[in-house]
C-alpha atoms as a PDB file:
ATOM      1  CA  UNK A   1      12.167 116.070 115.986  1.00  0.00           C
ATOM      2  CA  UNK A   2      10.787 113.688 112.862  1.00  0.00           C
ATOM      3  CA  UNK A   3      13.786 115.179 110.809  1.00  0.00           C
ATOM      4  CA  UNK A   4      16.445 113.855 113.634  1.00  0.00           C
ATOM      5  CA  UNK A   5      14.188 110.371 114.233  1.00  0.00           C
ATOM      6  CA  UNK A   6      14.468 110.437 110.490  1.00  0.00           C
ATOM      7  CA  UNK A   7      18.489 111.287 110.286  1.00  0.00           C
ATOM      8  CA  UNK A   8      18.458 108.764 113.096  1.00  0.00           C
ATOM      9  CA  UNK A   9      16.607 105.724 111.154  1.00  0.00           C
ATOM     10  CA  UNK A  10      18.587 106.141 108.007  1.00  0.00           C
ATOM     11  CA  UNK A  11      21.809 105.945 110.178  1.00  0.00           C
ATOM     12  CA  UNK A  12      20.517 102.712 111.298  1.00  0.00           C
ATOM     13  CA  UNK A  13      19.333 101.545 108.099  1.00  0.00           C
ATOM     14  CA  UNK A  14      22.972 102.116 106.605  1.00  0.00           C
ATOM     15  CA  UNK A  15      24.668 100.331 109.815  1.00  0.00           C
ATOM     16  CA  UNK A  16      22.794  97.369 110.242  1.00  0.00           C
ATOM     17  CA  UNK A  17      22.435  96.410 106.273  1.00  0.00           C
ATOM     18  CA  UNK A  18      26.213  95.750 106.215  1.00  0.00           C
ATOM     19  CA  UNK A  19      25.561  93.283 109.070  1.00  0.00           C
ATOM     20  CA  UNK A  20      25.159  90.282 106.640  1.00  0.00           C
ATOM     21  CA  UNK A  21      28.536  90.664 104.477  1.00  0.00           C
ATOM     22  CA  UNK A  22      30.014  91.796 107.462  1.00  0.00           C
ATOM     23  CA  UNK A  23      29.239  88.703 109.781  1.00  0.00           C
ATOM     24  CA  UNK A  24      29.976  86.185 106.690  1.00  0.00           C
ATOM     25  CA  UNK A  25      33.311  88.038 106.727  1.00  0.00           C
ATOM     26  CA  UNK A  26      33.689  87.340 110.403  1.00  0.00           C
ATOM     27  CA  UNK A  27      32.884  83.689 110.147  1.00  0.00           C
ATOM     28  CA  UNK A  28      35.315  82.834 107.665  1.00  0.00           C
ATOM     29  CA  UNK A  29      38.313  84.690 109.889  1.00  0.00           C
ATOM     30  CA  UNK A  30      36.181  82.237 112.221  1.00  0.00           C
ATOM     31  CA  UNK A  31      37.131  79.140 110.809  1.00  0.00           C
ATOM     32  CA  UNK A  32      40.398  80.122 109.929  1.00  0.00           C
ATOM     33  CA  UNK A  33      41.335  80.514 113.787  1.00  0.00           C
ATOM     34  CA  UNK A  34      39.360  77.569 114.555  1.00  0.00           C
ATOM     35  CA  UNK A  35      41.229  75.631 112.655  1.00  0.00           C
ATOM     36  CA  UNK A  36      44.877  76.993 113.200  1.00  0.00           C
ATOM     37  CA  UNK A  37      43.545  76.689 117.173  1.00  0.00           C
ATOM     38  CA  UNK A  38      42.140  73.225 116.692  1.00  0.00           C
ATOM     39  CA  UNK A  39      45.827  71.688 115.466  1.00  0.00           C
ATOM     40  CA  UNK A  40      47.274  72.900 118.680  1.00  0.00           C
ATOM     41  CA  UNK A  41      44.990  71.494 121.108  1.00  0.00           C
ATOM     42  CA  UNK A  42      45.018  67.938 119.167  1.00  0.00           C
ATOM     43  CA  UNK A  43      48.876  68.358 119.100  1.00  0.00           C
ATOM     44  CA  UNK A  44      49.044  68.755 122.467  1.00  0.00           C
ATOM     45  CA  UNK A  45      46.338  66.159 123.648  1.00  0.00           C
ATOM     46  CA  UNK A  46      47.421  63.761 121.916  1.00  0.00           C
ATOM     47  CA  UNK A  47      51.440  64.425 123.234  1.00  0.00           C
ATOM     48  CA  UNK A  48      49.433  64.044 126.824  1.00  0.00           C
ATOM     49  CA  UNK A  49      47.333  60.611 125.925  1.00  0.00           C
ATOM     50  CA  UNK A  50      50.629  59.321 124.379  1.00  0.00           C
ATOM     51  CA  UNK A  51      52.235  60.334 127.941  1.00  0.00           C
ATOM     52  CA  UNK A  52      49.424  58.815 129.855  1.00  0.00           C
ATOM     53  CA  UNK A  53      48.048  62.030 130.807  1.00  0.00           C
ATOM     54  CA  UNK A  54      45.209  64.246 130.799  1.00  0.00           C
ATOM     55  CA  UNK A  55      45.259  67.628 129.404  1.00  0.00           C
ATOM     56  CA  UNK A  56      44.867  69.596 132.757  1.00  0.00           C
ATOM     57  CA  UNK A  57      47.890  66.996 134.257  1.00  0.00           C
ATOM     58  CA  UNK A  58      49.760  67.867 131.187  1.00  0.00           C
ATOM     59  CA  UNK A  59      49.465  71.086 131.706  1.00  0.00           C
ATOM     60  CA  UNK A  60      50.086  70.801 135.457  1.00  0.00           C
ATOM     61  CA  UNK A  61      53.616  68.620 134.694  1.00  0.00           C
ATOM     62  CA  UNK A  62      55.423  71.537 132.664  1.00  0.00           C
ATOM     63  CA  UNK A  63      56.903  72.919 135.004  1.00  0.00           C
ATOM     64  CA  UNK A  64      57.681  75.706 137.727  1.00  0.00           C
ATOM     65  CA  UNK A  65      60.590  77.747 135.671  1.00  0.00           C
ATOM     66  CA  UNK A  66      59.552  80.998 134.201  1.00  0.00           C
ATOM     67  CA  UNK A  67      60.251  79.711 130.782  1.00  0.00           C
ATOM     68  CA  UNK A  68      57.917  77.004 131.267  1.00  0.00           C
ATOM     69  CA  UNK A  69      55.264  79.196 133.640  1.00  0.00           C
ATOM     70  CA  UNK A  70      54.690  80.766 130.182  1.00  0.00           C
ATOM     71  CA  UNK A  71      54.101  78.133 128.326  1.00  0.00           C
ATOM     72  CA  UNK A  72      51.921  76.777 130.508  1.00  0.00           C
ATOM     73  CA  UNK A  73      49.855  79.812 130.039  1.00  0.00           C
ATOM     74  CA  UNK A  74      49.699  80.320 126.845  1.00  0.00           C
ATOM     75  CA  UNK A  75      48.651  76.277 126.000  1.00  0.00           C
ATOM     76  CA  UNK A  76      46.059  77.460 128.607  1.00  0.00           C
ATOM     77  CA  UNK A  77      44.954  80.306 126.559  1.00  0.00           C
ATOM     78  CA  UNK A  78      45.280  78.717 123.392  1.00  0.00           C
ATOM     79  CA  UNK A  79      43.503  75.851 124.326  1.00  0.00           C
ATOM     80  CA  UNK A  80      40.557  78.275 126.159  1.00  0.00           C
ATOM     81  CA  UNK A  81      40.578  80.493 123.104  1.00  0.00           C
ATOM     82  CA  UNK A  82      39.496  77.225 120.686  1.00  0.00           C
ATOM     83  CA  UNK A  83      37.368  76.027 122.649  1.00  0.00           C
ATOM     84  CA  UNK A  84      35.430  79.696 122.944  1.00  0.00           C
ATOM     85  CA  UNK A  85      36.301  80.255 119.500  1.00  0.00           C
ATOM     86  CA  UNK A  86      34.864  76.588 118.534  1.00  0.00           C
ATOM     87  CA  UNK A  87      31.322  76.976 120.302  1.00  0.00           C
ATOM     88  CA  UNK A  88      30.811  80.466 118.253  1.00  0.00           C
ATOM     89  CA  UNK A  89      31.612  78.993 114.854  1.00  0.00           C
ATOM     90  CA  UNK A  90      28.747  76.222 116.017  1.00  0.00           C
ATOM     91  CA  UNK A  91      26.179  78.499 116.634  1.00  0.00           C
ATOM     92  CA  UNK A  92      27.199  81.354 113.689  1.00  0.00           C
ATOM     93  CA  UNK A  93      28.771  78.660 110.943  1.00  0.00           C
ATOM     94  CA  UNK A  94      25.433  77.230 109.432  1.00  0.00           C
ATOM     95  CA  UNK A  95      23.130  79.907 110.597  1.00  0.00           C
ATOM     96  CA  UNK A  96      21.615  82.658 107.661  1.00  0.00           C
ATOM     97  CA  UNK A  97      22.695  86.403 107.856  1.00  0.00           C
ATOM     98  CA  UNK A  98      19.042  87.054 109.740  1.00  0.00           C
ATOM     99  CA  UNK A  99      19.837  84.149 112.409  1.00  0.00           C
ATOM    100  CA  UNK A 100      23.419  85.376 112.472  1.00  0.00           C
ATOM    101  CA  UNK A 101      21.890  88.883 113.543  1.00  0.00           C
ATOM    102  CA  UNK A 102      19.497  87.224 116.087  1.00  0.00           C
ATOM    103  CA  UNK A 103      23.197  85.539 117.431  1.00  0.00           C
ATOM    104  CA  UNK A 104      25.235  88.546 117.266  1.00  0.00           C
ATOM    105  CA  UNK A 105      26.923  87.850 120.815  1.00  0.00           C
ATOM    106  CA  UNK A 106      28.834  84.992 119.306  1.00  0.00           C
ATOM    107  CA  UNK A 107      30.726  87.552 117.342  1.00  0.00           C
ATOM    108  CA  UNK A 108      33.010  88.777 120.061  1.00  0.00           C
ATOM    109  CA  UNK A 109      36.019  87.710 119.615  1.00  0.00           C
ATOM    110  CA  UNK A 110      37.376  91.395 119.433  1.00  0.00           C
ATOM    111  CA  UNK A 111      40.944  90.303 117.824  1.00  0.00           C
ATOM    112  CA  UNK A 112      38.807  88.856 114.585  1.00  0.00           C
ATOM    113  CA  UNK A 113      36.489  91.593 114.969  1.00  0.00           C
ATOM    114  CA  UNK A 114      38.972  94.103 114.575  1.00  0.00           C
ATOM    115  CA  UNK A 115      40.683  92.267 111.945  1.00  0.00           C
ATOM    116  CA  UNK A 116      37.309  92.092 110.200  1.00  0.00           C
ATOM    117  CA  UNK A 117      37.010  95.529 110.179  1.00  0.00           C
ATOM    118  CA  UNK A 118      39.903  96.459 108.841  1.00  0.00           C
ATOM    119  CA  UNK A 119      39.685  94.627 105.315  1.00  0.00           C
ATOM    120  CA  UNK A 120      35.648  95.442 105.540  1.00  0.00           C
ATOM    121  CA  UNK A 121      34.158  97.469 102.745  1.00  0.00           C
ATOM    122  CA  UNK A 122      30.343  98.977 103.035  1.00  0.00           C
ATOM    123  CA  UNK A 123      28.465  97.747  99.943  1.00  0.00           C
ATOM    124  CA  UNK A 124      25.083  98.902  98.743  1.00  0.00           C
ATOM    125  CA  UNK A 125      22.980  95.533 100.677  1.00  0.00           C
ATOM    126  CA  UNK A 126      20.878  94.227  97.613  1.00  0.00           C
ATOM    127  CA  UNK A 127      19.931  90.821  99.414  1.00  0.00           C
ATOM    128  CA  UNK A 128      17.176  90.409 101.154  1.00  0.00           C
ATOM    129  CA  UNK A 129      18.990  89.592 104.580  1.00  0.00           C
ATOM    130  CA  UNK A 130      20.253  93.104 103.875  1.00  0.00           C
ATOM    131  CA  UNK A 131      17.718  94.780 102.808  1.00  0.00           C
ATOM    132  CA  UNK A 132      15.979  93.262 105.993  1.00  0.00           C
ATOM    133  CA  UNK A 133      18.641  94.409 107.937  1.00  0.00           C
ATOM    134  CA  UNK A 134      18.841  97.962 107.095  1.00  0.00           C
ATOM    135  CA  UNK A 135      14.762  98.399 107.634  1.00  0.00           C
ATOM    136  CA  UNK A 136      15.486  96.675 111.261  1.00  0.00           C
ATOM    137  CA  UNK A 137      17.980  99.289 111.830  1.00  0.00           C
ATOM    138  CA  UNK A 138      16.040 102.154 110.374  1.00  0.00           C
ATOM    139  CA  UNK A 139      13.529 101.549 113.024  1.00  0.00           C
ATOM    140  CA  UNK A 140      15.915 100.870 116.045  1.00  0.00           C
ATOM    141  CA  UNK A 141      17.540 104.141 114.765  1.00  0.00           C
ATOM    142  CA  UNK A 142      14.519 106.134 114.621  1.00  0.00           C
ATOM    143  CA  UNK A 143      13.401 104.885 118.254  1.00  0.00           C
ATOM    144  CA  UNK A 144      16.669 105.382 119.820  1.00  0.00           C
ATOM    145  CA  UNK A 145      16.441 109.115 118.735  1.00  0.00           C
ATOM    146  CA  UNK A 146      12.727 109.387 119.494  1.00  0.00           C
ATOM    147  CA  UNK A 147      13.766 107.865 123.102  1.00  0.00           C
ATOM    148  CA  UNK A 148      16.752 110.046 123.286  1.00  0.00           C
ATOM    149  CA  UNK A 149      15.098 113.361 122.318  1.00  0.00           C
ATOM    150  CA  UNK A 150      11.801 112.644 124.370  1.00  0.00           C
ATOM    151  CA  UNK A 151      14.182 111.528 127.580  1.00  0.00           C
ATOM    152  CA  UNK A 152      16.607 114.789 126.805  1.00  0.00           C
ATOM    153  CA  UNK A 153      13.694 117.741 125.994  1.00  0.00           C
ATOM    154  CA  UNK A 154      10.454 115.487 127.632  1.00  0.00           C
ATOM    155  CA  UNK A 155       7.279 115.238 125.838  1.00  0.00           C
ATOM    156  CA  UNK A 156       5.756 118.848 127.366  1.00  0.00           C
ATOM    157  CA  UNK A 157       8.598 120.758 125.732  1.00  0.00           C
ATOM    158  CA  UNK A 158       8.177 118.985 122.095  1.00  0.00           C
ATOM    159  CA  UNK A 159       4.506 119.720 121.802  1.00  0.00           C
ATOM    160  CA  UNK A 160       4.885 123.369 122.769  1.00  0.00           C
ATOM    161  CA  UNK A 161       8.132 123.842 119.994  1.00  0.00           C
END
């Protein structure tokens, strides 16, 4: 059992220490789409002041066609995409790699995540945020296998092997 809690920890401790590049990584493709999104919703806000409009009656005047049904849409999803997109890069943007782990729900934007991954490259973590990181997943790794073996054998069955 200690040699699986063990294989266990240092599977954690490997995972978790890329967290810091990895999340800095993530928050620059951040900004990026924050900023590409944030042209688009001033561009068409300020097409809907300039009309006398808000943006919801803006969106609401485009029209019934299919053509237009579509773009309709996708302003709507645009526009809801920067402003979910905005409100993580707030709360990830100035925060360290250790806050950044404490806020990891703000990186779930799975389109940037996946793009992330792709160009990601492990790196031995010689910071301290990673070096932090990898012993906080050495122990969640070695307690998720200590849970997992005790829930899958129970405790009787360990003492006796």
């Amino acid at each position: 059992m200690r040699i699986l809690a063990m294989a266990g920890g240092i599977a954690g401790a490997v995972a978790l220490s890329q967290f810091p590049e990895f999340s800095q990584q993530y928050v620059q493709r951040l900004s990026g789409a924050v900023d590409e999104l944030r042209g688009v919703t001033l561009a068409f806000d300020t097409t809907a002041r300039i009309a006398g409009m808000s943006r919801e009656e803006a969106l609401d005047a485009i029209g019934d066609g299919e053509f237009q049904t579509r773009l309709r849409d996708d302003m709507r999803s645009r526009i809801y995409r920067y402003e979910r997109l905005n409100a993580d890069y707030q709360a990830l943007a100035g925060a360290a790699p250790l806050q950044r782990l404490a806020r990891f729900w703000h990186i779930r934007d799975v389109e940037l995540v996946e793009r992330t991954w792709d160009d990601f490259r492990p790196a031995l973590p010689v910071t301290s945020e990673g070096l932090i990181s990898a012993g906080i997943g050495f122990a969640g790794g070695w307690g998720l296998v200590t849970l997992l073996i005790g829930a899958l054998f129970g405790r009787r069955r360990l003492r006796r092997a």
